[in-house]
Protein backbone atom coordinates (compact mmCIF):
# COMPACT_ATOMS: atom_id res chain seq x y z
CA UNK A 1 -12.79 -2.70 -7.17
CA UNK A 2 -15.10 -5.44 -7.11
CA UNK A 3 -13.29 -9.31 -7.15
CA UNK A 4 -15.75 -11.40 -9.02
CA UNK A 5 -15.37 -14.75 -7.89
CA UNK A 6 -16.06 -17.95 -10.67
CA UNK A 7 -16.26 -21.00 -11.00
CA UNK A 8 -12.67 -21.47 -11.99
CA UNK A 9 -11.74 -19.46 -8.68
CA UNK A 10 -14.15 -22.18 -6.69
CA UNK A 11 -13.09 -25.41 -8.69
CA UNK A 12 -8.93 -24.24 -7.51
CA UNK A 13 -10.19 -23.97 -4.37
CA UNK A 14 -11.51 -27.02 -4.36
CA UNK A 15 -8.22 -29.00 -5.42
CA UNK A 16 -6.29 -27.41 -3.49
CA UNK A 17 -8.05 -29.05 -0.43
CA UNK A 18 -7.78 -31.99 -2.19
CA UNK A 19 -4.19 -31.70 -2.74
CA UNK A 20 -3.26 -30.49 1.02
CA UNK A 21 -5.31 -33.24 1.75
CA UNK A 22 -3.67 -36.18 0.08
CA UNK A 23 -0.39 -34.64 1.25
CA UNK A 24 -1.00 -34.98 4.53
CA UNK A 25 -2.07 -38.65 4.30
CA UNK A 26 1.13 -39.39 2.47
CA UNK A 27 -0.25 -39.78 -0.44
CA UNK A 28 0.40 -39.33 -4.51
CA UNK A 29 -0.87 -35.99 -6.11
CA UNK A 30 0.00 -36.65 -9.23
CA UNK A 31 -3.63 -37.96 -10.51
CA UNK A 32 -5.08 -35.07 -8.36
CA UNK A 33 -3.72 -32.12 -9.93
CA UNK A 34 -3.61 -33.44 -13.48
CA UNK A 35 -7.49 -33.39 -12.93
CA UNK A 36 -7.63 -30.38 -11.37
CA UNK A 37 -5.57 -28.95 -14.46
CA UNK A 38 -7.85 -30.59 -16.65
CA UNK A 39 -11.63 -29.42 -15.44
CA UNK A 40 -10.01 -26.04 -14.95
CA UNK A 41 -9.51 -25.82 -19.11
CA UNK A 42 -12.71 -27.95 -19.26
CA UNK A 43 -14.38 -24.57 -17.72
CA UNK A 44 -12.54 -22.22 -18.73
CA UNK A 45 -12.46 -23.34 -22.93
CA UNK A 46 -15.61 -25.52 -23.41
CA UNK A 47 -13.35 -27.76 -24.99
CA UNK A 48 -12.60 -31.34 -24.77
CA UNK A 49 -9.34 -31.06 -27.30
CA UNK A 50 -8.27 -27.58 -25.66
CA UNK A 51 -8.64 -29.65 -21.91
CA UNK A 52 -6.46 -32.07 -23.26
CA UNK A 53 -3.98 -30.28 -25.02
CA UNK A 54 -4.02 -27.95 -21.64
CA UNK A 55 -2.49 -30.48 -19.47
CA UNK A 56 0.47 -30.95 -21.81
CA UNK A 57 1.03 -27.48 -22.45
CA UNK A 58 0.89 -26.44 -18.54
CA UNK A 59 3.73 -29.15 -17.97
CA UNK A 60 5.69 -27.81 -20.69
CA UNK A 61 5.04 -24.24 -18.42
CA UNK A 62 6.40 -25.62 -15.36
CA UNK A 63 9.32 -27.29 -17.19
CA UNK A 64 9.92 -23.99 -18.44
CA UNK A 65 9.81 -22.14 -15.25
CA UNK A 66 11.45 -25.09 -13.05
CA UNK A 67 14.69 -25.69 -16.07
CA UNK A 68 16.94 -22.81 -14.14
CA UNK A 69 16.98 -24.73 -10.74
CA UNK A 70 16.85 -28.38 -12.50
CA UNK A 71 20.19 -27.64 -14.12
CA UNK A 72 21.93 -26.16 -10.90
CA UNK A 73 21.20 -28.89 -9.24
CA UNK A 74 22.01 -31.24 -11.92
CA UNK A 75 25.30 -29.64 -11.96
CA UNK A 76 26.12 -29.59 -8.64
CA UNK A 77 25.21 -33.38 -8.39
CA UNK A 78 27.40 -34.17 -10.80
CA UNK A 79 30.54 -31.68 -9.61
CA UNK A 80 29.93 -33.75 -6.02
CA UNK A 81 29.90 -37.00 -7.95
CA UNK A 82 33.32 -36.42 -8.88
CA UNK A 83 34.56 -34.78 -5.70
CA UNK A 84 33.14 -38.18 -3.72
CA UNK A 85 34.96 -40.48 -6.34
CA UNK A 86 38.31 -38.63 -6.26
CA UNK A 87 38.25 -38.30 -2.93
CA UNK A 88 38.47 -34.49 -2.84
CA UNK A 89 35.52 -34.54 -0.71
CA UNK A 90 37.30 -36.35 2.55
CA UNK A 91 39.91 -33.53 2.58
CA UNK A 92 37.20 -30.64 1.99
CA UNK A 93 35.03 -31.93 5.06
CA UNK A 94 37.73 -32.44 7.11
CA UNK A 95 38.13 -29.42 9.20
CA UNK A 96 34.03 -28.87 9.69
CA UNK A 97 34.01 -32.98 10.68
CA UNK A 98 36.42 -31.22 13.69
CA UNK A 99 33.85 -28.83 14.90
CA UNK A 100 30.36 -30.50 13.52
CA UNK A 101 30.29 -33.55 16.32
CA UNK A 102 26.77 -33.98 17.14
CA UNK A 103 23.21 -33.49 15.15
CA UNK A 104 22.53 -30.30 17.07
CA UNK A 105 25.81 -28.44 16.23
CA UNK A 106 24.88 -29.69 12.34
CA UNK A 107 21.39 -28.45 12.28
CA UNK A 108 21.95 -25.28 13.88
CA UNK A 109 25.84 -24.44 12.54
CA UNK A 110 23.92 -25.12 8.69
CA UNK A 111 20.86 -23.57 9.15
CA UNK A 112 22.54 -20.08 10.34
CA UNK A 113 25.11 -19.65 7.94
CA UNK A 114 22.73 -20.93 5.36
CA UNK A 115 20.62 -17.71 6.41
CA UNK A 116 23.43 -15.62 6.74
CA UNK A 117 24.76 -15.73 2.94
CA UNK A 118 20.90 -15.91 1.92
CA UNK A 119 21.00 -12.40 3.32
CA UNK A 120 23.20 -11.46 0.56
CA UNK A 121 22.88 -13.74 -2.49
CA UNK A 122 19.42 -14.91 -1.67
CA UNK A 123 18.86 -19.23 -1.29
CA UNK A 124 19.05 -21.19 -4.46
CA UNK A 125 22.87 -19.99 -4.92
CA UNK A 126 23.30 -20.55 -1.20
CA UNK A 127 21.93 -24.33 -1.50
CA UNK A 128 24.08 -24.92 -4.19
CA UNK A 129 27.47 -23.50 -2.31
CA UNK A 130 26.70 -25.07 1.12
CA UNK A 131 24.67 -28.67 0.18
CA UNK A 132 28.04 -30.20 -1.50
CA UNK A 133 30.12 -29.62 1.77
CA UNK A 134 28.16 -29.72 4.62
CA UNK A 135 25.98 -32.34 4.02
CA UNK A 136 28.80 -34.91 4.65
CA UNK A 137 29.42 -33.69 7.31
CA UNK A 138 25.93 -33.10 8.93
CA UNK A 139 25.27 -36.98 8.17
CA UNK A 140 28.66 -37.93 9.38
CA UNK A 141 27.64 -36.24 13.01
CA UNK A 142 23.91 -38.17 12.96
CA UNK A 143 21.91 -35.55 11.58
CA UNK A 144 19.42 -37.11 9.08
CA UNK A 145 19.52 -35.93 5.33
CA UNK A 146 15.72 -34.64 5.96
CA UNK A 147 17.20 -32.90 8.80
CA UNK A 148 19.78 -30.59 7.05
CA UNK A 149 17.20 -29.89 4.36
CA UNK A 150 15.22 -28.45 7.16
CA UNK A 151 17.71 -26.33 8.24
CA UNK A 152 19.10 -25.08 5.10
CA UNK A 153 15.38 -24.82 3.65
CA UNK A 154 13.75 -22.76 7.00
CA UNK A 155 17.13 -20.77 7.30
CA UNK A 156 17.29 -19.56 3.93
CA UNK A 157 13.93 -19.72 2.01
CA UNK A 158 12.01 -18.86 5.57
CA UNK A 159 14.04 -16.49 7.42
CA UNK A 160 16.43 -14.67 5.20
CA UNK A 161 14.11 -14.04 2.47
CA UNK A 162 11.02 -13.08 3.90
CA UNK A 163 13.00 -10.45 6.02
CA UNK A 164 15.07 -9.70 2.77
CA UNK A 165 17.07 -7.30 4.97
CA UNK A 166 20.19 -6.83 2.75
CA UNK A 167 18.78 -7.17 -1.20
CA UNK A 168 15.56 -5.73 -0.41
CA UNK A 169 13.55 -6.86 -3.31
CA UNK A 170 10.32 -7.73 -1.16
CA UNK A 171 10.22 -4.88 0.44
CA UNK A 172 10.56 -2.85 -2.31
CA UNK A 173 7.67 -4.74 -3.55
CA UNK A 174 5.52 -4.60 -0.68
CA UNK A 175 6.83 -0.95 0.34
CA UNK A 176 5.44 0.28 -2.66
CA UNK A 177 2.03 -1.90 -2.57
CA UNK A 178 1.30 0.55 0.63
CA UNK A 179 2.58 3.96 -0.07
CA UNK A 180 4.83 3.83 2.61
CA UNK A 181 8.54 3.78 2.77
CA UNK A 182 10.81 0.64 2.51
CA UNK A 183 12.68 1.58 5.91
CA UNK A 184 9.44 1.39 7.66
CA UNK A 185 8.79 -2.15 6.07
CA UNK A 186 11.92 -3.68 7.07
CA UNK A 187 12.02 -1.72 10.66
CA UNK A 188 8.49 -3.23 10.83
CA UNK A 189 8.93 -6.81 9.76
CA UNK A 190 12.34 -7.08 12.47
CA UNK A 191 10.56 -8.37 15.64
CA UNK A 192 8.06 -10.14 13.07
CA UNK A 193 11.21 -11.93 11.15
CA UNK A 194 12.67 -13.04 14.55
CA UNK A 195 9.15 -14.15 16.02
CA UNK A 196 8.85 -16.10 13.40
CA UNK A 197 12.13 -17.50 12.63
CA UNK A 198 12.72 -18.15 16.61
CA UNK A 199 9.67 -20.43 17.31
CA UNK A 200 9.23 -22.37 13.75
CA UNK A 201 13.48 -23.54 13.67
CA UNK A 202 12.82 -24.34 17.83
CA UNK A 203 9.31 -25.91 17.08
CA UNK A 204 11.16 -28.30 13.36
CA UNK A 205 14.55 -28.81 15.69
CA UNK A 206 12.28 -29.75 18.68
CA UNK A 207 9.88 -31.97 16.51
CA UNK A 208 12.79 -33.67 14.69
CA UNK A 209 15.12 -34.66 17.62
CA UNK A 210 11.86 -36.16 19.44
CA UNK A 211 11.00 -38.71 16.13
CA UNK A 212 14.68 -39.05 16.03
CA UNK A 213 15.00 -40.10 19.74
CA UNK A 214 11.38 -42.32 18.57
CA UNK A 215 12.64 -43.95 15.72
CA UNK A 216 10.70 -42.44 13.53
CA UNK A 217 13.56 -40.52 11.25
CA UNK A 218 17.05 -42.54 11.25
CA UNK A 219 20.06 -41.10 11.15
CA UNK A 220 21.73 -42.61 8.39
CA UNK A 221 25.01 -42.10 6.90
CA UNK A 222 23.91 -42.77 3.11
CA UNK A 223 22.73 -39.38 1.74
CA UNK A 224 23.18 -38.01 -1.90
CA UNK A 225 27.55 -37.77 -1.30
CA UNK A 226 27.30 -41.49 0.18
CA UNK A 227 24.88 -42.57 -2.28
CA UNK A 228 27.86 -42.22 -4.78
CA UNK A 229 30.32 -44.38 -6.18
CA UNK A 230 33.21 -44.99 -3.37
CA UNK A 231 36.01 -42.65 -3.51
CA UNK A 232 39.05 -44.42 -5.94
CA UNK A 233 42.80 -43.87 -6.11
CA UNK A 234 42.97 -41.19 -8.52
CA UNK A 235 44.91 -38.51 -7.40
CA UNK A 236 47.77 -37.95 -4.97
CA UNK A 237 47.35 -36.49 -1.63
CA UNK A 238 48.88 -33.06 -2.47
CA UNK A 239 46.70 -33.18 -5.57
CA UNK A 240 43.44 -33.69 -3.23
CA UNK A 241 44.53 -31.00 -1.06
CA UNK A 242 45.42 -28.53 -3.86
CA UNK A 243 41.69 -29.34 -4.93
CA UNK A 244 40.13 -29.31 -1.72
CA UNK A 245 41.38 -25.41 -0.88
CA UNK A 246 40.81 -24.61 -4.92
CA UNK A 247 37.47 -25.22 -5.31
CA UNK A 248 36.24 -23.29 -2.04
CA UNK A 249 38.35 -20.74 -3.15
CA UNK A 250 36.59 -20.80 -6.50
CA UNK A 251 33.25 -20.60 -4.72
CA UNK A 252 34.63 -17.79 -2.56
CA UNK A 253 35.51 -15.58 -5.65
CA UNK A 254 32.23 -16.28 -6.91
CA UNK A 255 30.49 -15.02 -3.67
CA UNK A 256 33.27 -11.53 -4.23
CA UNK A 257 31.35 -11.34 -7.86
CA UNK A 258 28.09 -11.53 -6.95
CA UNK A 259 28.45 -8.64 -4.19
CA UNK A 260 30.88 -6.19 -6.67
CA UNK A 261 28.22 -6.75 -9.82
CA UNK A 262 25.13 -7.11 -7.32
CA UNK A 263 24.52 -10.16 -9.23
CA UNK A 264 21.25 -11.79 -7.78
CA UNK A 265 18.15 -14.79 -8.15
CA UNK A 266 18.64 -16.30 -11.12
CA UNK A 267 22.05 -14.62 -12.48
CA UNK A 268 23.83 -15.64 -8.76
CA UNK A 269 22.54 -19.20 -9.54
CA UNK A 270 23.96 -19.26 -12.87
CA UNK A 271 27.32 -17.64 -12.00
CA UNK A 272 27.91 -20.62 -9.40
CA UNK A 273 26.35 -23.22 -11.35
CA UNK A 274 29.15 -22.58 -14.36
CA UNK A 275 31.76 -22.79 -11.64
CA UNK A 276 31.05 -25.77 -10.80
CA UNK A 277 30.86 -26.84 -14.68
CA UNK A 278 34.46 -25.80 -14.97
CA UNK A 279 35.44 -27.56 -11.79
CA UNK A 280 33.84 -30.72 -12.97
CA UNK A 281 35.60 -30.24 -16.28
CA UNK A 282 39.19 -29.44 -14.51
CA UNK A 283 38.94 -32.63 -12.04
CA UNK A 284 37.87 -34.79 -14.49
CA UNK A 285 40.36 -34.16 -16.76
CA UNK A 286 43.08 -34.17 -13.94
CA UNK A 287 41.51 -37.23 -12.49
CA UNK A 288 40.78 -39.62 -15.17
CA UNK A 289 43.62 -37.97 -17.65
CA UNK A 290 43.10 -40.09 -21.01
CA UNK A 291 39.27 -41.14 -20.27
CA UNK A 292 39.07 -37.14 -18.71
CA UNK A 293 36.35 -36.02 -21.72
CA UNK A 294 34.16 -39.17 -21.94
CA UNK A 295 34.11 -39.56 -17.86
CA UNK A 296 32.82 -35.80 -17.69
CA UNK A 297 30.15 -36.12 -20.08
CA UNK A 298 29.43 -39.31 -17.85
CA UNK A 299 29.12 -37.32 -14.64
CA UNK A 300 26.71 -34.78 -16.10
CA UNK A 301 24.75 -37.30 -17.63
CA UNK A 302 24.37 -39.08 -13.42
CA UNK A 303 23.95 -35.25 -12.52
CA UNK A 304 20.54 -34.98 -14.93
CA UNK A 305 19.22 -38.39 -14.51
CA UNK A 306 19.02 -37.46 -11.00
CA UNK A 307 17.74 -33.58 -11.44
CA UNK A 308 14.83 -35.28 -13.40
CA UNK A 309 14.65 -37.80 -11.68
CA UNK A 310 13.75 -35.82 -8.21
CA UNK A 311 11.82 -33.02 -10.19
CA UNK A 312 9.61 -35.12 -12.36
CA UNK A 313 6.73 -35.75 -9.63
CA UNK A 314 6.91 -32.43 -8.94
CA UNK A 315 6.14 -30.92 -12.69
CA UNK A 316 2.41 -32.02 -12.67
CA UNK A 317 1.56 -30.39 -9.14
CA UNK A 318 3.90 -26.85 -10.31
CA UNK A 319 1.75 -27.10 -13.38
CA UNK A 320 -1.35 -26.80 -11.24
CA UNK A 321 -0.40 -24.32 -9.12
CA UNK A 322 1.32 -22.35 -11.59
CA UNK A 323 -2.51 -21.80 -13.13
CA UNK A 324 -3.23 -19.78 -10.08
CA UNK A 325 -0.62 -16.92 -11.20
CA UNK A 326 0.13 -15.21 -14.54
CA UNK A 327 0.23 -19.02 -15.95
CA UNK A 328 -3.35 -19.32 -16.79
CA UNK A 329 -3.77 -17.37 -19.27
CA UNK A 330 -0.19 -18.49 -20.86
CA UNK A 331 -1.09 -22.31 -20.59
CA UNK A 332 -5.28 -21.82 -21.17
CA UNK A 333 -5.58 -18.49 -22.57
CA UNK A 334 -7.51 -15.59 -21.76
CA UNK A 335 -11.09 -16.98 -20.18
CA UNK A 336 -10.38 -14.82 -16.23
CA UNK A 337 -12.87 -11.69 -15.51
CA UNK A 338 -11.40 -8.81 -17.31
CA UNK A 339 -10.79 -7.19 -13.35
CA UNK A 340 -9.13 -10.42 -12.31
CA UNK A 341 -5.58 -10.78 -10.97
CA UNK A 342 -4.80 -14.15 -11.21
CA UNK A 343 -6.98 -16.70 -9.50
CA UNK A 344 -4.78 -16.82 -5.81
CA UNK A 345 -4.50 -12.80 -6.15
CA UNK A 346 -8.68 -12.75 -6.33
CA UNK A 347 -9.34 -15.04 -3.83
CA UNK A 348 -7.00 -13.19 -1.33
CA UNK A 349 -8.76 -10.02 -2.41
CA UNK A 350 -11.92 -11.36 -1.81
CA UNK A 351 -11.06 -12.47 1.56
CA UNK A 352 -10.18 -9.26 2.31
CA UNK A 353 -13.08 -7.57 1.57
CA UNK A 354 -15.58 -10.43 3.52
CA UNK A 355 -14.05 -9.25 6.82
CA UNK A 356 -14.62 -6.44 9.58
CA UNK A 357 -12.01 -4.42 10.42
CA UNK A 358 -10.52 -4.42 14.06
CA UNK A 359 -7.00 -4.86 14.29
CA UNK A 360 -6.87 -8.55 15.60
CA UNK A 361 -9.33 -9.35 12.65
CA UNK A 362 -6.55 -7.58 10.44
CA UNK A 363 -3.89 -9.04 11.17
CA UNK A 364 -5.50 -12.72 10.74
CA UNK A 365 -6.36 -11.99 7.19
CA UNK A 366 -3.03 -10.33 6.61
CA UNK A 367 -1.60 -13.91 7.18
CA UNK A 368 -4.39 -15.55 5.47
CA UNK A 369 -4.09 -13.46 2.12
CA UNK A 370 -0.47 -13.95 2.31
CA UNK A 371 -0.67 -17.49 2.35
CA UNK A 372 -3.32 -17.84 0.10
CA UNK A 373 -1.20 -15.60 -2.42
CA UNK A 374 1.94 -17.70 -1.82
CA UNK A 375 0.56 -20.64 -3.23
CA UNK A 376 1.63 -20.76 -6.35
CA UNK A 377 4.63 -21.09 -5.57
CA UNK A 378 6.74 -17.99 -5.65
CA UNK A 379 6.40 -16.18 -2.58
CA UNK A 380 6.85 -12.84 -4.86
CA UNK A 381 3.94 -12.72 -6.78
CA UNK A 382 1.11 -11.73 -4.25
CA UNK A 383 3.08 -9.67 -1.43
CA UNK A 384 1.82 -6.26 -3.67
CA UNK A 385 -1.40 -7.36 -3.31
CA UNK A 386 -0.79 -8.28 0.89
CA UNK A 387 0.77 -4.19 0.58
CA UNK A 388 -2.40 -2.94 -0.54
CA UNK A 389 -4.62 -4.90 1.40
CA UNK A 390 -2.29 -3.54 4.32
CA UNK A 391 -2.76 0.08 3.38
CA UNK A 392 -6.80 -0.30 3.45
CA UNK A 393 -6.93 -2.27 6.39
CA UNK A 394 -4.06 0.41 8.26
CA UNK A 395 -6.00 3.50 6.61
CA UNK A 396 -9.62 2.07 8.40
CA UNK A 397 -8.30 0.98 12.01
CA UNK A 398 -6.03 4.27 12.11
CA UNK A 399 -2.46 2.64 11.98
CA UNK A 400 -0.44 -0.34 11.86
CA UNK A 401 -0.06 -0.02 8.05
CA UNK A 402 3.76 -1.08 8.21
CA UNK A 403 2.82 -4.11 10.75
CA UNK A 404 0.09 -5.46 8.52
CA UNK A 405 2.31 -5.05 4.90
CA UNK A 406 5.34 -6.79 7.14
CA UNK A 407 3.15 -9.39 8.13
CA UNK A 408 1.79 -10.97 4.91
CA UNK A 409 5.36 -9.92 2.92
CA UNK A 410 6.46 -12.29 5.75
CA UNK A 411 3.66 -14.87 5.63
CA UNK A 412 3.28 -14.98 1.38
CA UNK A 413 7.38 -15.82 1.71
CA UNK A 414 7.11 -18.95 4.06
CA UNK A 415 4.96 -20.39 2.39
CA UNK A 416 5.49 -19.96 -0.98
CA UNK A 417 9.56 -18.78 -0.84
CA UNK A 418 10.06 -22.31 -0.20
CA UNK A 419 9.01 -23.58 3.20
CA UNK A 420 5.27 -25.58 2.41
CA UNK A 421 5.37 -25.72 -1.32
CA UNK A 422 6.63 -28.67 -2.41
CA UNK A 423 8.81 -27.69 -5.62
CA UNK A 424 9.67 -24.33 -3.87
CA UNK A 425 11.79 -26.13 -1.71
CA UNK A 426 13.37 -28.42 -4.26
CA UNK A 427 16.56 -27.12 -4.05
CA UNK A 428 17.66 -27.76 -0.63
CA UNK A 429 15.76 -31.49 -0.91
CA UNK A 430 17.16 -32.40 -3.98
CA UNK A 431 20.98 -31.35 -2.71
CA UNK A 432 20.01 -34.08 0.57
CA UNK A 433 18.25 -36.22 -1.90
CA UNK A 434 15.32 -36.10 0.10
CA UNK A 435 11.95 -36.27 -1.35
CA UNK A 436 10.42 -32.32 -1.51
CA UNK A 437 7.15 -33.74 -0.36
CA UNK A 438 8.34 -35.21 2.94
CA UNK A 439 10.35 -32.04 3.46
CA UNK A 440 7.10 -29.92 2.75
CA UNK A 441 5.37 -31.92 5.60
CA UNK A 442 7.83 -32.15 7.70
CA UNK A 443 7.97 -28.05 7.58
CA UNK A 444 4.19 -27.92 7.73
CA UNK A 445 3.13 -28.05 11.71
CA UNK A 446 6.22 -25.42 12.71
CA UNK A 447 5.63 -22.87 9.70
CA UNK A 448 1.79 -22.82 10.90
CA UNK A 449 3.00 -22.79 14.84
CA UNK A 450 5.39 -19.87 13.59
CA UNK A 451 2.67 -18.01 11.77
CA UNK A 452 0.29 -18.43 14.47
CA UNK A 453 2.44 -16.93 17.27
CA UNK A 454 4.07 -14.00 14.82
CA UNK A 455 0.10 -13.38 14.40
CA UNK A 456 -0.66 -12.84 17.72
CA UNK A 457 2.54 -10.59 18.41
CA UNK A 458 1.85 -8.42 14.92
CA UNK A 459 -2.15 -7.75 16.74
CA UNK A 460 0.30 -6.49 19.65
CA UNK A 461 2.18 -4.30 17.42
CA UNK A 462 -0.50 -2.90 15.11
């Protein structure tokens, strides 16, 4: 099929240099992609009043698709709120303040059991579980706020769910994108998932400790938990302890739930985030006993102020982005080539069909369609497209199909799971009230050392 290229496809292009760009030199993008939004419906309708009207509407789109992981954060803010100010949160950290002693133990201690119940219940419900308790405790043994959000975010949105070994969703995805077999996706994407997840944690842990050591990032004790009000005399010791094995016990049942009714993605994150909307209820009414209903209200009120607070310059650059996808024609209408895919989907295509085929040449636009594809955001909604660019390339050079699909299922997942988009990755820097944009450069020069290395070794193993 041929991918007929427009000027809509050119014009995103063109602003998303622009964006990357102003990124990188620290920046605002807010101006930048409400443009970008703009001359795309300019374009697209012909219309001044349908431009304008556009940029509203794709914020309202972005709200829309972004409301899920506003509120569980939200929530969880406000649940830690009250676990800070009761002092619940002293007796919770406690034992991991025993082992946690230094920033190394912190970064790598979070980041692996963040990937390890990724495996199984996928990130967003992962942040949510982990951020409240280890954080503390991470800044409490030097490691910077940005530096836990590193570990949590790489760990969980980089290595556990591009590999996806245990839910198996993006393989499924990809699997079937390339006629072949998920077994021979995920037995594929193995020494790919470790390449990758080996040298981009060493090259962020590496990078960080050095600007650390510089200066450059402080390690401060006055994250999100310490940002709070001070903890106050309002329960007993033996009340704070009850509470301080409850609620992980609470969590723990909810992790039991989510494996007996395979709950997953969005229904995990809303299992845990009305836990901790009972807990919050439960300790404030324990806590504050007469005042218990108007002081819960009050901590959910802190706990949006600060959701929206963090995601709000984040809508108008999710709004541009999300036109790149199956947005477009929901926030501008239906102005694409009838053939077309969604802008990111045709301009990977089209990449792919510019190229030779050897197997080193393969492999380079593997990674190059994946990423391309990941931009808007998802990480899901271009690794079919990577599977059947996979099965032509694997079909013309004689083999390698399973490297190839591997390969950009692994590539379209770092960076747009969570890794390099900015509001992809709002979860983990929202729970270490770090700003998603720092975090998102910050996780920019090891994701592309990672994808350059796991490059080379797919051409190896093609």
């Amino acid at each position: 099929m041929e991918i007929e290229l427009t000027a809509l496809h050119w014009i995103y292009v063109v602003f998303i240099a622009l964006i990357i760009g102003f990124m990188v030199k620290r920046r605002d993008t807010t101006l930048i992609c409400i443009i970008g939004i703009f001359l795309l419906a300019l374009v697209a309708t012909g219309s001044l009043a349908s431009s304008i009207s556009g940029i509203f509407n794709s914020f309202i789109f972005a709200i829309t698709e972004l409301m899920s992981t506003i509120l569980i954060i939200s929530i969880i803010v406000a649940m830690s709120t009250v676990l800070t100010k009761s002092g619940i949160n002293d007796v919770m950290i406690a034992p991991f303040a025993k082992f946690i002693k230094n920033p190394t133990l912190a970064f790598w201690v979070i980041g692996i059991v963040m990937m390890v119940i990724s495996w199984f219940f996928w990130p967003s419900p992962a942040v949510a579980l982990l951020g409240a308790v280890l954080l503390p405790v991470a800044l409490r043994a030097g490691l910077p706020a940005l530096g836990v959000a590193m570990a949590m975010n790489l760990f969980g949105h980089g290595i556990a769910l591009s590999g996806d070994f245990i839910i198996q969703a993006a393989p499924k995805l990809t699997g079937d994108a390339a006629s072949i077999p998920v077994g021979d996706v995920i037995a594929a994407s193995i020494p790919l998932v470790i390449t990758m997840g080996v040298v981009t944690t060493l090259s962020a842990f590496i990078l960080l400790k050095r600007d650390m050591k510089l200066g450059r990032i402080k390690a401060d004790n006055e994250g999100f938990v310490q940002d709070q009000t001070m903890s106050e005399n309002l329960l007993t010791l033996a009340q704070k302890k009850f509470f301080a094995v409850f609620i992980p016990i609470a969590f723990l049942l909810d992790v039991v739930a989510l494996s007996i009714l395979k709950l997953q993605g969005g229904d995990a994150t809303a299992l845990v985030g009305g836990t901790a909307v009972f807990i919050l209820l439960i300790l404030s009414l324990v806590a504050h006993k007469q005042q218990g209903l108007e002081k819960s209200t009050g901590y959910l009120i802190q706990g949006f102020q600060f959701g929206f607070k963090v995601f709000g310059p984040v809508i108008p650059i999710a709004a541009f982005f999300y036109l790149g996808d199956s947005g477009f024609n929901q926030i501008i209408g239906d102005y694409l080539p009838k053939t077309s895919l969604g802008i990111v989907n045709d301009l990977g295509a089209a990449l792919a069909a510019s190229v030779p085929l050897t197997k080193e040449i393969a492999a380079v636009t593997l990674t190059g369609i994946g990423a391309i594809t990941g931009l808007d955001g998802s990480g899901f909604s271009g690794i079919s497209l990577a599977g059947s660019v996979a099965k032509l390339f694997g079909t013309a050079i004689g083999g390698g199909t399973a490297t190839l699909t591997a390969l950009g299922q692994i590539t379209a997942i770092w960076v747009g799971g969570g890794t390099l988009i900015p509001w992809a990755l709002i979860p983990a820097a929202a729970i270490c009230n770090v700003s998603p944009f720092e975090l998102a450069r910050r996780n920019l020069l090891p994701v592309t050392i990672g994808l350059a290395v796991t490059t080379i070794v797919a051409m190896f193993l093609i």
